[in-house]
C-alpha atoms as a PDB file:
ATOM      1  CA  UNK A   1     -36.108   0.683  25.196  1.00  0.00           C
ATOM      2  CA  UNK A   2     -35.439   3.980  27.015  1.00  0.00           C
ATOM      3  CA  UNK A   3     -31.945   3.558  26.886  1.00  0.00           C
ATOM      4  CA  UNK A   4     -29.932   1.803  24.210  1.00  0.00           C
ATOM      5  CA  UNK A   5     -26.580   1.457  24.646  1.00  0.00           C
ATOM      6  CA  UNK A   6     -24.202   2.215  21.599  1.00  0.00           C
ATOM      7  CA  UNK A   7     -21.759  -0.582  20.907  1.00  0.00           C
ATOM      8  CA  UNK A   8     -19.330  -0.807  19.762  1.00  0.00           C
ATOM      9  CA  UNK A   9     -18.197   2.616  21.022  1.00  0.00           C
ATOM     10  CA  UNK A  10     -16.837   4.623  17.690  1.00  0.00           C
ATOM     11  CA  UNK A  11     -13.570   5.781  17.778  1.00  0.00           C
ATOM     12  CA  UNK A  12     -11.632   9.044  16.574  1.00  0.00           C
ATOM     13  CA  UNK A  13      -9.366   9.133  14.068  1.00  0.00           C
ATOM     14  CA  UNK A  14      -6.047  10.398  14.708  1.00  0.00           C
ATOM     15  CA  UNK A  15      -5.301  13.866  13.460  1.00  0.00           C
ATOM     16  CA  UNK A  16      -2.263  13.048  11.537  1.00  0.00           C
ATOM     17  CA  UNK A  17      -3.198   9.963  10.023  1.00  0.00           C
ATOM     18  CA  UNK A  18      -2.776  10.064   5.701  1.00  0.00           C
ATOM     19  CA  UNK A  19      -5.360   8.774   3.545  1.00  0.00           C
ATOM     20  CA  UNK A  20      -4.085   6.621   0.251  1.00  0.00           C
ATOM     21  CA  UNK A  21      -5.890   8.609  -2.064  1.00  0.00           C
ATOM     22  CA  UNK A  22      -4.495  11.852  -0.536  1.00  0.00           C
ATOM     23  CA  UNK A  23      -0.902   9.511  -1.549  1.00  0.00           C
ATOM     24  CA  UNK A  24      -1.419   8.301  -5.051  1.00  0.00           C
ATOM     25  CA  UNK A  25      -1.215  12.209  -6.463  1.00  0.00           C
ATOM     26  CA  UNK A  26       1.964  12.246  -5.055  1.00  0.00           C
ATOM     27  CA  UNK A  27       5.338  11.764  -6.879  1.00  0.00           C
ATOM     28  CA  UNK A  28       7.963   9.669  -6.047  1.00  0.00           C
ATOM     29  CA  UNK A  29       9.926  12.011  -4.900  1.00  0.00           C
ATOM     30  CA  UNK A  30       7.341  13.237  -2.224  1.00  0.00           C
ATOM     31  CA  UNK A  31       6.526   9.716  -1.031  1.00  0.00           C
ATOM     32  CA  UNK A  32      10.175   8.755  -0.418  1.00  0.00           C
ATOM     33  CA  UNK A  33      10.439  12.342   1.703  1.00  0.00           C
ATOM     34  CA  UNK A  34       6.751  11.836   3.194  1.00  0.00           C
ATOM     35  CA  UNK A  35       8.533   8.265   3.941  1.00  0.00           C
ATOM     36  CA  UNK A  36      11.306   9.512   5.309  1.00  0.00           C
ATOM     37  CA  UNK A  37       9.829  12.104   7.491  1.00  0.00           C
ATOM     38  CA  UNK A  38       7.469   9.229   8.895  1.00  0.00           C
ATOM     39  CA  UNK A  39      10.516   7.212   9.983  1.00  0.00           C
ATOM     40  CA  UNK A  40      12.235   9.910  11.974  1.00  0.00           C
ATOM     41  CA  UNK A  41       9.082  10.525  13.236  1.00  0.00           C
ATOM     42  CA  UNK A  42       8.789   6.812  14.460  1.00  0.00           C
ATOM     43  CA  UNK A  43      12.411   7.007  16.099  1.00  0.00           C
ATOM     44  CA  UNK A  44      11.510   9.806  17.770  1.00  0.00           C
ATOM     45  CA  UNK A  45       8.061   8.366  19.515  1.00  0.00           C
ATOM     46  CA  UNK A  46      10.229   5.349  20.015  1.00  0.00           C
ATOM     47  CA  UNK A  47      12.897   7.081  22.346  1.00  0.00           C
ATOM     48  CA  UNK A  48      10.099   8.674  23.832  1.00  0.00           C
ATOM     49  CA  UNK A  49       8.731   5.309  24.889  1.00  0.00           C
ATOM     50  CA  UNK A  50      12.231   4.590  26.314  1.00  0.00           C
ATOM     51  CA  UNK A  51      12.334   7.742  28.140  1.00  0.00           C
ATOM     52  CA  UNK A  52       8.602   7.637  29.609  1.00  0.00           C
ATOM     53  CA  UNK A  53       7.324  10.559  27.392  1.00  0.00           C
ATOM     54  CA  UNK A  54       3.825  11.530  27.645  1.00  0.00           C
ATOM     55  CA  UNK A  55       0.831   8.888  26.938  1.00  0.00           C
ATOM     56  CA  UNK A  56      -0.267  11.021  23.808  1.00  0.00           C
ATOM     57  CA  UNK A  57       3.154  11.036  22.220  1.00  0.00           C
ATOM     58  CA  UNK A  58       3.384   6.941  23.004  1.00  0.00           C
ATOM     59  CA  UNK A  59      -0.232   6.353  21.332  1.00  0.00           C
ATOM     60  CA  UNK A  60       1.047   7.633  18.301  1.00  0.00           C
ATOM     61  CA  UNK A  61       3.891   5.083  17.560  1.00  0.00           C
ATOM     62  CA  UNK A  62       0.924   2.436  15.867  1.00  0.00           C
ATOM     63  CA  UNK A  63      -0.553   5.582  13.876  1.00  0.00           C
ATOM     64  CA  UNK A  64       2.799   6.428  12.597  1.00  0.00           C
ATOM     65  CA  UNK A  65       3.535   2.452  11.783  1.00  0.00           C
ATOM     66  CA  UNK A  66       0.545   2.199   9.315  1.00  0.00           C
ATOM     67  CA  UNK A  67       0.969   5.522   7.819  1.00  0.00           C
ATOM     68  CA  UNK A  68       4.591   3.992   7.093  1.00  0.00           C
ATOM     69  CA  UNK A  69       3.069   1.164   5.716  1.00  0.00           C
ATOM     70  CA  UNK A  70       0.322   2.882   3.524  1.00  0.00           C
ATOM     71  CA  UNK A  71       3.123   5.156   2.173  1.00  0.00           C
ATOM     72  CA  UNK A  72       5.186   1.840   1.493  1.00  0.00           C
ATOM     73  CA  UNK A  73       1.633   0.311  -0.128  1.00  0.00           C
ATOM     74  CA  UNK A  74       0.916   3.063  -2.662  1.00  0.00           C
ATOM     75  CA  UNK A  75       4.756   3.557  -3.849  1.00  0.00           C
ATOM     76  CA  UNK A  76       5.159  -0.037  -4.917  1.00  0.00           C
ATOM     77  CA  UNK A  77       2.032  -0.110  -6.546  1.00  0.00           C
ATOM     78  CA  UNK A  78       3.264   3.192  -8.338  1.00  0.00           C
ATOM     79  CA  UNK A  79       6.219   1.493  -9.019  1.00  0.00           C
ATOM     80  CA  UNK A  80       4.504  -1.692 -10.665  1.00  0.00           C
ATOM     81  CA  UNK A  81       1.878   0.431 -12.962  1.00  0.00           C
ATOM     82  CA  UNK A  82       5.602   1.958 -13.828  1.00  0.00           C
ATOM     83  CA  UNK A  83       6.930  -1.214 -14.457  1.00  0.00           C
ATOM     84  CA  UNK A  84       3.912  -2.713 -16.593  1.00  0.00           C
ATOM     85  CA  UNK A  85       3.560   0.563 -18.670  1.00  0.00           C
ATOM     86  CA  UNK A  86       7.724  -0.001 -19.718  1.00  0.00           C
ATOM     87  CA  UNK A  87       6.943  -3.377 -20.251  1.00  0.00           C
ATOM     88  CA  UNK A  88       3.750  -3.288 -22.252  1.00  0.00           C
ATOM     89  CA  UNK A  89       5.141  -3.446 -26.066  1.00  0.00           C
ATOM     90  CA  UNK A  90       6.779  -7.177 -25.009  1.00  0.00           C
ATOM     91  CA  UNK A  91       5.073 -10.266 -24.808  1.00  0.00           C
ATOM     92  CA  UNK A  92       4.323 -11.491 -21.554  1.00  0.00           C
ATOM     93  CA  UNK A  93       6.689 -14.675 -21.559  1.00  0.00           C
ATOM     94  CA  UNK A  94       9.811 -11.923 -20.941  1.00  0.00           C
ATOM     95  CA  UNK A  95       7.257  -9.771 -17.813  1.00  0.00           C
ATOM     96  CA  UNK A  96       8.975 -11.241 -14.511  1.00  0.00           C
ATOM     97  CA  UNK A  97       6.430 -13.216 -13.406  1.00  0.00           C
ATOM     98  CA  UNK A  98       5.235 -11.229 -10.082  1.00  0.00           C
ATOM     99  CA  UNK A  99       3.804  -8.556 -12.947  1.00  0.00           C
ATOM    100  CA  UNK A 100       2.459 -10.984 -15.261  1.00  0.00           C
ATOM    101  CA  UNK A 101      -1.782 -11.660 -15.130  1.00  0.00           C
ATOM    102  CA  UNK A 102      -2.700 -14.157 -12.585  1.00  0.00           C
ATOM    103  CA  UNK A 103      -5.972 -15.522 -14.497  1.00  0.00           C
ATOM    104  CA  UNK A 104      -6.361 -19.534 -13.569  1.00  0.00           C
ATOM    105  CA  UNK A 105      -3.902 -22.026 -13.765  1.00  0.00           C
ATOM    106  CA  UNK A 106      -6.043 -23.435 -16.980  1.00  0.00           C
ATOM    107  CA  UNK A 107      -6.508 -20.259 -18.853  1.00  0.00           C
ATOM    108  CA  UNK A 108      -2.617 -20.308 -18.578  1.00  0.00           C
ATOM    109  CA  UNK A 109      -2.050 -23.135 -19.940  1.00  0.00           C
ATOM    110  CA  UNK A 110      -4.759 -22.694 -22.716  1.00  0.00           C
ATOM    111  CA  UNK A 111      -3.374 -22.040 -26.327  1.00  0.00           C
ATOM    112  CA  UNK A 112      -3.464 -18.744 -27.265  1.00  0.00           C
ATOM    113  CA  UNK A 113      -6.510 -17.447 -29.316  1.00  0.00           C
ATOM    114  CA  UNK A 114      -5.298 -17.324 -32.668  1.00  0.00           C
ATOM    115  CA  UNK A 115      -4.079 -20.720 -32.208  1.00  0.00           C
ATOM    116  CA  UNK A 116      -7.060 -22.352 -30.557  1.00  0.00           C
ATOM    117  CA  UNK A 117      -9.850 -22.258 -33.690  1.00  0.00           C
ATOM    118  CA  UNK A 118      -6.932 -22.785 -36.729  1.00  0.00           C
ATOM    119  CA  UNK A 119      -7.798 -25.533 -38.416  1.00  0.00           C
ATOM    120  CA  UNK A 120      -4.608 -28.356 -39.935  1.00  0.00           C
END
């Protein structure tokens, strides 16, 4: 074939789009003002919409959405290693149950290990 035709046609990224790993150095500090700095940003595209701004500033409202949403991603799971590493001396009865291991439902249930092989 002389000519091949590329498709899907690949896309550009957005400039100002923020990659996780670039996030997960960050403190929590700098991900709430990253955070908040992304939300004013998304007002403003938004009254731009209203007010007919230019195409370019309109694209960038679903850019600015996910980067919200990656921020949002890597500060809870900051905020869970947090809560695991506080809660690692107890036993995992008292860990609220959205931290505790998900395993199976059988390995759950199973007896523990040092119960399991004692003999009566």
């Amino acid at each position: 074939p002389a000519s091949r035709s590329v498709w899907p046609v690949p896309r550009t990224r957005p400039v100002t789009m923020v990659k996780a790993h670039e996030l997960r150095v960050e403190t929590r500090e700098q991900l709430l003002g990253r955070l908040e700095d992304l939300r004013k940003e998304l007002a403003g595209l938004r009254v731009a919409k209203l007010t007919n701004g230019a195409p370019s500033r309109i694209a960038k409202i679903s850019t600015t959405r996910k980067d919200i949403a990656r921020v949002l991603t890597v500060f809870h799971s900051n905020e869970r290693i947090a809560a695991k590493k506080l809660l690692a001396d107890k036993p995992l009865n008292q860990w609220p149950k959205d931290l505790r291991p998900k395993l199976t439902r059988a390995k759950r249930r199973a007896l523990p290990k040092h119960l399991k092989n004692k003999l009566t």
